[in-house]
C-alpha atoms as a PDB file:
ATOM      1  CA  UNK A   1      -6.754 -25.785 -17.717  1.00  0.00           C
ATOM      2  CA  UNK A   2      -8.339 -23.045 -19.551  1.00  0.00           C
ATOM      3  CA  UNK A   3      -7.498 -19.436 -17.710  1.00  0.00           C
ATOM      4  CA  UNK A   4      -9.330 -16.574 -17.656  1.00  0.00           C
ATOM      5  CA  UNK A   5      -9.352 -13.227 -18.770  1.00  0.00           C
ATOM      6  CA  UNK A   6      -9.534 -10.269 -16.488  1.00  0.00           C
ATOM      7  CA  UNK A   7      -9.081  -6.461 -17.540  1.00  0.00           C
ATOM      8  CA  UNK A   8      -5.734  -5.158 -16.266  1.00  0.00           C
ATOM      9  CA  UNK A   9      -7.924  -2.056 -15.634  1.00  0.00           C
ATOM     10  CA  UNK A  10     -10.103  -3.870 -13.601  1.00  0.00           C
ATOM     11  CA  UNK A  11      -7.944  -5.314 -11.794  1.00  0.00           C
ATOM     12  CA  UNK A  12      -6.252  -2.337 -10.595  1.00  0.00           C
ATOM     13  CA  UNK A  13      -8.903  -0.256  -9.338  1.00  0.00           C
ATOM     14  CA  UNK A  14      -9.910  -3.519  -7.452  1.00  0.00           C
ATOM     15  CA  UNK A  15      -6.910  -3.973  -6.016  1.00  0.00           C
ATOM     16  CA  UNK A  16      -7.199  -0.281  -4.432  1.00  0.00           C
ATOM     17  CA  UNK A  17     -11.073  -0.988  -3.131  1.00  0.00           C
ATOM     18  CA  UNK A  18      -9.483  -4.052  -1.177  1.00  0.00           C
ATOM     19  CA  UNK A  19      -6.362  -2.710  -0.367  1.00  0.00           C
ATOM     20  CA  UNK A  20      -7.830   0.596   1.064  1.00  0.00           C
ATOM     21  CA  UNK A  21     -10.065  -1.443   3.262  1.00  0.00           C
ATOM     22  CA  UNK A  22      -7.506  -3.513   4.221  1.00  0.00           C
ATOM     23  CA  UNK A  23      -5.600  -0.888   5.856  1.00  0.00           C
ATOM     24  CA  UNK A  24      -8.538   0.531   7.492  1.00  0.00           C
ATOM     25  CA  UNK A  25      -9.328  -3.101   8.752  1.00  0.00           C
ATOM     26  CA  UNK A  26      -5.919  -3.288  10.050  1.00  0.00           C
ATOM     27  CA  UNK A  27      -6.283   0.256  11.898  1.00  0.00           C
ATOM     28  CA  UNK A  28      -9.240  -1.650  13.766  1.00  0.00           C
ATOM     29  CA  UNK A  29      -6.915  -4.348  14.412  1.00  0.00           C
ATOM     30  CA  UNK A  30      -4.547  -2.085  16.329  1.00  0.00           C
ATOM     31  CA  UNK A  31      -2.180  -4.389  16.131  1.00  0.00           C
ATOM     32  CA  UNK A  32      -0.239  -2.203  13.879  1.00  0.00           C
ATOM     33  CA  UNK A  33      -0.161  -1.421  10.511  1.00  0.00           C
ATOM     34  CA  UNK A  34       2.201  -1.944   7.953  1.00  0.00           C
ATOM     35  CA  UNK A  35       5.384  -0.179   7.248  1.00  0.00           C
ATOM     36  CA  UNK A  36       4.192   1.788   4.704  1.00  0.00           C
ATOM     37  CA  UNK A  37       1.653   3.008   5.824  1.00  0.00           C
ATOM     38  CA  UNK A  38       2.975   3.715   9.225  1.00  0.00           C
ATOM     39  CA  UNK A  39       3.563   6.984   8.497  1.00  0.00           C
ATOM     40  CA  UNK A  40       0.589   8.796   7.477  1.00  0.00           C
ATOM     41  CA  UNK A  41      -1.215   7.017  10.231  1.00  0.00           C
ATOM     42  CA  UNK A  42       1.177   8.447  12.805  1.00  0.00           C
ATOM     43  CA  UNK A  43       1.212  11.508  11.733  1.00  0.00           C
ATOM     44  CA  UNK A  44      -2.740  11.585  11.389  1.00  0.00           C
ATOM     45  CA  UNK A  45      -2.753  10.542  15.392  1.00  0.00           C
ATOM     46  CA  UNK A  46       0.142  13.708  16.042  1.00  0.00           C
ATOM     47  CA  UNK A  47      -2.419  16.124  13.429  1.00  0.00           C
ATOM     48  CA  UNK A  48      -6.103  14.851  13.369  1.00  0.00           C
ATOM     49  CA  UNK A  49      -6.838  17.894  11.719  1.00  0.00           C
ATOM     50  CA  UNK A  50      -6.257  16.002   8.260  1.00  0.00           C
ATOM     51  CA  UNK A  51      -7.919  12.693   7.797  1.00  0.00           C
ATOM     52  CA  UNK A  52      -5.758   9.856   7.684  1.00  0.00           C
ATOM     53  CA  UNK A  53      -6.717   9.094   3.431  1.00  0.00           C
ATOM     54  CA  UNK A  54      -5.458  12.662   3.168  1.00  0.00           C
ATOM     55  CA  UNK A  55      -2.147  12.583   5.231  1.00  0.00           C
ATOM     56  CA  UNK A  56      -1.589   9.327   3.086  1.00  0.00           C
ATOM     57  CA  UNK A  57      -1.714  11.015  -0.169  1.00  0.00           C
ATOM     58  CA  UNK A  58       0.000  13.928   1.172  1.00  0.00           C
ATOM     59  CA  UNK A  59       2.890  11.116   2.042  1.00  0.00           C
ATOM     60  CA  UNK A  60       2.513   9.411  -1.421  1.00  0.00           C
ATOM     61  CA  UNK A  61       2.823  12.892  -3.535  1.00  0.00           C
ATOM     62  CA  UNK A  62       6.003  13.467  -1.736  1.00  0.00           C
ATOM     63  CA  UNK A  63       7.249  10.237  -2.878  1.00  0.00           C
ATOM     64  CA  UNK A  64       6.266  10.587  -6.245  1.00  0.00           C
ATOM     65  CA  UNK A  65       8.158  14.194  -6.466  1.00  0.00           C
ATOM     66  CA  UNK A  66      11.337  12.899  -4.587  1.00  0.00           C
ATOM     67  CA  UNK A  67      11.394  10.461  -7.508  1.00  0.00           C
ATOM     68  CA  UNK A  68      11.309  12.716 -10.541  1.00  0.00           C
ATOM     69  CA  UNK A  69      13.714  14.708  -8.742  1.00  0.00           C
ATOM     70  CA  UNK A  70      16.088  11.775  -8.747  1.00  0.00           C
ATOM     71  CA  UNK A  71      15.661  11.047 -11.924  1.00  0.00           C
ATOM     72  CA  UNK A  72      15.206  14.897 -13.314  1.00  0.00           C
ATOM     73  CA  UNK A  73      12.101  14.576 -15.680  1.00  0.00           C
ATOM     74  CA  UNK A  74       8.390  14.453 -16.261  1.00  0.00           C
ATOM     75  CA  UNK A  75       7.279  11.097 -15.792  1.00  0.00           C
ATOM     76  CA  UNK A  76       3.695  10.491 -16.989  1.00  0.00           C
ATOM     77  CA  UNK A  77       3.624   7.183 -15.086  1.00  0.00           C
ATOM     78  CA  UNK A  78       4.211   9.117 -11.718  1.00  0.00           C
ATOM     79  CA  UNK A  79       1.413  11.292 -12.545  1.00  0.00           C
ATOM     80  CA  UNK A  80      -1.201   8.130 -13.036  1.00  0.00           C
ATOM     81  CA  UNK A  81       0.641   6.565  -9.674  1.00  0.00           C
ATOM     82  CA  UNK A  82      -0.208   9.988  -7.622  1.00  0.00           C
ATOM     83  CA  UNK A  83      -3.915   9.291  -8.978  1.00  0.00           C
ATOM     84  CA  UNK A  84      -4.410   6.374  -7.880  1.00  0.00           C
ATOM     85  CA  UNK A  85      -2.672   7.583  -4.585  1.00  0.00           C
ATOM     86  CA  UNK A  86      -5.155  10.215  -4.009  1.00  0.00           C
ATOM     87  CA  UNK A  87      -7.797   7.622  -5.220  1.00  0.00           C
ATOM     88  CA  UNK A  88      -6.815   5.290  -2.966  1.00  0.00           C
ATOM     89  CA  UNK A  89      -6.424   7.597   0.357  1.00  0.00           C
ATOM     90  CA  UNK A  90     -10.128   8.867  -0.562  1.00  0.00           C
ATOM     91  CA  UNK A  91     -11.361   5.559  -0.485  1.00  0.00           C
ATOM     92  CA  UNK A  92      -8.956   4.871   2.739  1.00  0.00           C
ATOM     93  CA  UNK A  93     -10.891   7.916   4.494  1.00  0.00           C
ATOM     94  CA  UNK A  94     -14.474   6.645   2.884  1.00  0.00           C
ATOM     95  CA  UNK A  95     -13.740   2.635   4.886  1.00  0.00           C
ATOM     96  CA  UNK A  96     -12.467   4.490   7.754  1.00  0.00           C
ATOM     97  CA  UNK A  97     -16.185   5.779   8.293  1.00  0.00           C
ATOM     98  CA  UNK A  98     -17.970   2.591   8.333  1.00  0.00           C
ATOM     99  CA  UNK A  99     -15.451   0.178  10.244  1.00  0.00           C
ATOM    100  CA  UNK A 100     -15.648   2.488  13.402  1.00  0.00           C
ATOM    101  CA  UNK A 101     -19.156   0.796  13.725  1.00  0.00           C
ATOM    102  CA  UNK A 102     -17.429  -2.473  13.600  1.00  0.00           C
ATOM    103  CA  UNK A 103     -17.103  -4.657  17.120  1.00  0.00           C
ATOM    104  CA  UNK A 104     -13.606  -4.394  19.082  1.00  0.00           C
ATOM    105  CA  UNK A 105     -13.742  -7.524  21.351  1.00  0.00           C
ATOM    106  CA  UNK A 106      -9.942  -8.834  20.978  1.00  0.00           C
ATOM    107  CA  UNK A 107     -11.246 -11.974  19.189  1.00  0.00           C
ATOM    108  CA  UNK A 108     -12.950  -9.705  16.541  1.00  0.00           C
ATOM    109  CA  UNK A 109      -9.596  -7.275  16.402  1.00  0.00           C
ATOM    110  CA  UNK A 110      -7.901 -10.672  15.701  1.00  0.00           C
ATOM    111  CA  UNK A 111      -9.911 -11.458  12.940  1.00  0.00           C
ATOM    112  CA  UNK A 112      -9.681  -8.139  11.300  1.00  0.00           C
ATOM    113  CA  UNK A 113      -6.076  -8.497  11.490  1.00  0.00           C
ATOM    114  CA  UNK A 114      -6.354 -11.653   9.478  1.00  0.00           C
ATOM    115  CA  UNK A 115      -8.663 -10.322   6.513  1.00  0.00           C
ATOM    116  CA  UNK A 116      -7.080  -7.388   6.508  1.00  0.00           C
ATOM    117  CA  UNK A 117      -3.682  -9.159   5.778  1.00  0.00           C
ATOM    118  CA  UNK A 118      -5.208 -11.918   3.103  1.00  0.00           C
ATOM    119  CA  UNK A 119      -6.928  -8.555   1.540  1.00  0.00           C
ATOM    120  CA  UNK A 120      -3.363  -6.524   1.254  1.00  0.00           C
ATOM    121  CA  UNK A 121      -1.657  -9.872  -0.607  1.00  0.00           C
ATOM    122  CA  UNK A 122      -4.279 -10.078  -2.984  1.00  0.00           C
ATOM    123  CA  UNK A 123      -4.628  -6.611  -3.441  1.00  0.00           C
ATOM    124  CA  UNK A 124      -0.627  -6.127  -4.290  1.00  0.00           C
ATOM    125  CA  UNK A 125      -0.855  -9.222  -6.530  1.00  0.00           C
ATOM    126  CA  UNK A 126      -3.516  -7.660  -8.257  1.00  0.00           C
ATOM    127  CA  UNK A 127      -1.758  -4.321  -8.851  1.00  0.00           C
ATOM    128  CA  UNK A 128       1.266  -5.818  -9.938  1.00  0.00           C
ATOM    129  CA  UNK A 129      -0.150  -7.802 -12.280  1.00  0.00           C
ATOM    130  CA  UNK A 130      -2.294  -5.055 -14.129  1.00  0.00           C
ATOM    131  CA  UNK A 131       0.251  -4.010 -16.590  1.00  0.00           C
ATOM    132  CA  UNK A 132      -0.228   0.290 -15.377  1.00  0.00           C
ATOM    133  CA  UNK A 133       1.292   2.197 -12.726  1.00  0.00           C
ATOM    134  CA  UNK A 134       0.770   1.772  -9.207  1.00  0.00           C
ATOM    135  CA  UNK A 135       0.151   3.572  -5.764  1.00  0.00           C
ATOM    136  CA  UNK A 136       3.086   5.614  -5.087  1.00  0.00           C
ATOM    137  CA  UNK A 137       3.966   3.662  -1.859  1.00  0.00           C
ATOM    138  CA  UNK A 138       4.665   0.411  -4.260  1.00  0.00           C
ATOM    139  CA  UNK A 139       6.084   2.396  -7.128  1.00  0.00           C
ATOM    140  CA  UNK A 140       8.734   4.372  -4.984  1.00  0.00           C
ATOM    141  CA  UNK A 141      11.037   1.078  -3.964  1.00  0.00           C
ATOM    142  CA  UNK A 142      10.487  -0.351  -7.097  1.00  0.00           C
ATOM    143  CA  UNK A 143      11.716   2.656  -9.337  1.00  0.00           C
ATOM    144  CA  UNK A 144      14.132   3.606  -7.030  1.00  0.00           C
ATOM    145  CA  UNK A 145      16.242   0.153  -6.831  1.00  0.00           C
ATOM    146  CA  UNK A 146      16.417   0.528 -10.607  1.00  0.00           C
ATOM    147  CA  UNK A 147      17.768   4.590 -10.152  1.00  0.00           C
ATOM    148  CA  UNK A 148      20.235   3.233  -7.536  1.00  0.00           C
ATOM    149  CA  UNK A 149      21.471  -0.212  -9.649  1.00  0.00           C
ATOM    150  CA  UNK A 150      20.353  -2.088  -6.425  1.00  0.00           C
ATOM    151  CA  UNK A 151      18.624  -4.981  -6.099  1.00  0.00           C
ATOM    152  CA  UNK A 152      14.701  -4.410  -5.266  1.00  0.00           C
ATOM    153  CA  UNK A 153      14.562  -6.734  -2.438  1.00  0.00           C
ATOM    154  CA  UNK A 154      17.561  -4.873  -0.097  1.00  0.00           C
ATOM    155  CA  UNK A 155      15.658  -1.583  -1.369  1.00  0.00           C
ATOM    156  CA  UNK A 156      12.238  -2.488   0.013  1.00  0.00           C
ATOM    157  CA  UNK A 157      13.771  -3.524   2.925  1.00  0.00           C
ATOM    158  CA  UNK A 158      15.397  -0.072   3.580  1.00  0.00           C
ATOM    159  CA  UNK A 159      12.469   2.036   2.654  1.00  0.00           C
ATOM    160  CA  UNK A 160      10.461  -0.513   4.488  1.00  0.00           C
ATOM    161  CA  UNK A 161      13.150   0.304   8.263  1.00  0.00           C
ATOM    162  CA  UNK A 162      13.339   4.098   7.157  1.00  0.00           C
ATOM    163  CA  UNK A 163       9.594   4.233   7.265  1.00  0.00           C
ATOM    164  CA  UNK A 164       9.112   2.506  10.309  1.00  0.00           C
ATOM    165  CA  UNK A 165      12.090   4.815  11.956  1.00  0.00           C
ATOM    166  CA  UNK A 166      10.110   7.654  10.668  1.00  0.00           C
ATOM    167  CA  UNK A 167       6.979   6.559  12.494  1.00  0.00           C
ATOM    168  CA  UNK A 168       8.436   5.458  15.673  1.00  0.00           C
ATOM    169  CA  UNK A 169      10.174   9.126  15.715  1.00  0.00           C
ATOM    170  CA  UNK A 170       6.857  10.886  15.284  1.00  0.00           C
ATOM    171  CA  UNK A 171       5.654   8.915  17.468  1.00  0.00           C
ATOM    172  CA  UNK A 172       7.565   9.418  20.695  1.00  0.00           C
ATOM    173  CA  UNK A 173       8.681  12.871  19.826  1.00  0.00           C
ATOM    174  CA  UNK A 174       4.662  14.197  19.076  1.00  0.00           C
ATOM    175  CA  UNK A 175       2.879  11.419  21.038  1.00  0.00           C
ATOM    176  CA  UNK A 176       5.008  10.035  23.369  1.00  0.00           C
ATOM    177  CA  UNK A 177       3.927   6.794  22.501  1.00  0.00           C
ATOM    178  CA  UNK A 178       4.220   4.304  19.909  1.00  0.00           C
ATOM    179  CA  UNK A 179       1.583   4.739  17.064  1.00  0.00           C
ATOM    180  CA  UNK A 180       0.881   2.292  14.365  1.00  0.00           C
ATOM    181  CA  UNK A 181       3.179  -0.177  15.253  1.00  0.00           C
ATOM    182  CA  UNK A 182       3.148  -3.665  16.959  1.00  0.00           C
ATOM    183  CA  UNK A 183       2.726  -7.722  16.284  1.00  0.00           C
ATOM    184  CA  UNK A 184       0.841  -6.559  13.154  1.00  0.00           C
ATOM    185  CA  UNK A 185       3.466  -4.849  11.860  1.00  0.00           C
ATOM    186  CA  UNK A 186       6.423  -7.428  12.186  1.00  0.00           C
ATOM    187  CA  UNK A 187       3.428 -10.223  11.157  1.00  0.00           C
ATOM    188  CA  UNK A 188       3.433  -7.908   7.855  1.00  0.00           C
ATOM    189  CA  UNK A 189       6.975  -7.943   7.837  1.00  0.00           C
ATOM    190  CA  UNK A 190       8.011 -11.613   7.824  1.00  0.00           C
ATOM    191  CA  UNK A 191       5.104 -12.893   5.728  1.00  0.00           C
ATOM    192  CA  UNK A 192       3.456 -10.425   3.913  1.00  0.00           C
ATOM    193  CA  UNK A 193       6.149 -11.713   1.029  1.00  0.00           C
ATOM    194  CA  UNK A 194       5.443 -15.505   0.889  1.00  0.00           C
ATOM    195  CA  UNK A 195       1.553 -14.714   1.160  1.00  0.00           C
ATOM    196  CA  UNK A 196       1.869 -12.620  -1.761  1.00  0.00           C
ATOM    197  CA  UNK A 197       3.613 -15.287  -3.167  1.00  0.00           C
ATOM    198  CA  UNK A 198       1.515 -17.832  -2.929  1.00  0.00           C
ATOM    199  CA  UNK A 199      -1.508 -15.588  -4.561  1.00  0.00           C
ATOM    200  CA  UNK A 200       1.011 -14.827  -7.335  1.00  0.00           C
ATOM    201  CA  UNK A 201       1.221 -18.814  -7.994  1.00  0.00           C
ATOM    202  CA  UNK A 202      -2.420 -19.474  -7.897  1.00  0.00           C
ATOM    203  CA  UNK A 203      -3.006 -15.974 -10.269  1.00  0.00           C
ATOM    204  CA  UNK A 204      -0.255 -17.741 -12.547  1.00  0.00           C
ATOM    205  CA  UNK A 205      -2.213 -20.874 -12.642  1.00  0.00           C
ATOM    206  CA  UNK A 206      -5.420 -19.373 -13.440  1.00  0.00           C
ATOM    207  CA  UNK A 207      -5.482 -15.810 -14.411  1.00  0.00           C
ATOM    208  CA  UNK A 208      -3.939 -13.847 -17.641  1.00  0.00           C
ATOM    209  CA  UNK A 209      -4.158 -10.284 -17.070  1.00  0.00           C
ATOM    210  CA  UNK A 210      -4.722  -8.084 -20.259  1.00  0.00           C
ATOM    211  CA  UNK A 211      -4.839  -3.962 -20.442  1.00  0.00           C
ATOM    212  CA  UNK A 212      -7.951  -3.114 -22.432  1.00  0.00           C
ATOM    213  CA  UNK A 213      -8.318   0.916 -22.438  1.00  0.00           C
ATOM    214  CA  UNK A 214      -5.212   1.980 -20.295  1.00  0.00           C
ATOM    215  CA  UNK A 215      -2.732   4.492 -23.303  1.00  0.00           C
ATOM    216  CA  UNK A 216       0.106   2.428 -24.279  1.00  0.00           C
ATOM    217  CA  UNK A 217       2.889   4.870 -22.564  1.00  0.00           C
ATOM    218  CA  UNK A 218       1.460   4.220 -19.792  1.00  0.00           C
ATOM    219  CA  UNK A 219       3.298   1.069 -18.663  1.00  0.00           C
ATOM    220  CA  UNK A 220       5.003  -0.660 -16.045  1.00  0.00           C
ATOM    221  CA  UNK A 221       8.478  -0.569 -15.860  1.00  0.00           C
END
């Protein structure tokens, strides 16, 4: 079966259109969000003063410093992943305006909860397959379990429980309620991995991914 040929490039900044909706979808949803992204969005409800795009970038810079810190140099890579961080929360705060329009009877909210979920695994698969940097958020666990000689999978996990003890901290303490997570956010939890999977399989099948423009040092590691 003959394959075909999509842009790395491409690829990526298509990945953040999808995923940035999908997380504003997901906010409709109310079901919670995902672990990640827990944060921002809880401490956008505690400080609406900041959009929630721009409390997620804030969020994602802070990860991309904490890792040259670690590792004690200039990393051109983490400056292209805090670009497409700040790229990604403005297009975050640009889906958040239109899907407030959207209907919020509970079979709707259950649907956007669905999309919203499909959209995220295709939207990782995407980015990981491109071949350049990614959004902080995805970057940070994956640097980081190479930094610490651990294994990526017990190192998402952890970020993935310190984020969601984060949130549920803000939460109570500045809103005296839970914010951002719910069924959505253990539904993310348990199968966001074999969905992504699966899209990885069928990308495999059918899909070679080549960088066409992107520098050469700027590369996945």
């Amino acid at each position: 079966m003959k394959k075909r040929h999509v842009s790395g490039e491409a690829a990526l900044l298509f990945a953040i259109l999808i995923d940035s909706m999908g997380v504003a979808l997901m906010t409709k949803a109310d079901f919670g969000i995902s672990s990640i992204s827990s944060v921002p969005y809880a401490v956008h409800q505690m400080l609406p003063v900041l959009s929630l795009g721009t409390w997620t970038y804030i969020f994602q810079t802070l990860l991309v410093v904490s890792l040259m810190v670690l590792t004690r140099r200039f990393n051109v890579n983490y400056l292209f992943a805090f670009v497409m961080g700040v790229f990604f929360g403005k297009m975050l705060d640009v889906h958040m305006l239109w899907i407030q329009y959207l209907p919020d009877a509970l079979g709707w909210r259950i649907f956007y909860m669905a999309v919203s979920f499909c959209i995220l695994a295709v939207g990782i698969c995407l980015s990981n397959n491109s071949g350049l940097p990614i959004v902080p958020t995805d970057t940070f666990p994956r640097d980081l379990s190479q930094i610490l000689g651990k294994g990526y999978p017990r190192v998402k996990t952890t970020f993935d429980l310190i984020c969601l003890t984060a949130t549920a901290a803000i939460s109570l303490f500045g809103l005296h309620r839970l914010a951002g997570i719910g069924i959505g956010t253990v539904v993310c939890a348990c199968f966001t991995g074999k969905a992504i999977g699966l899209v990885q399989k069928f990308f495999d099948r059918h899909v070679v991914f080549e960088r066409k423009l992107a520098p050469q040092f700027l590369r996945t590691v």
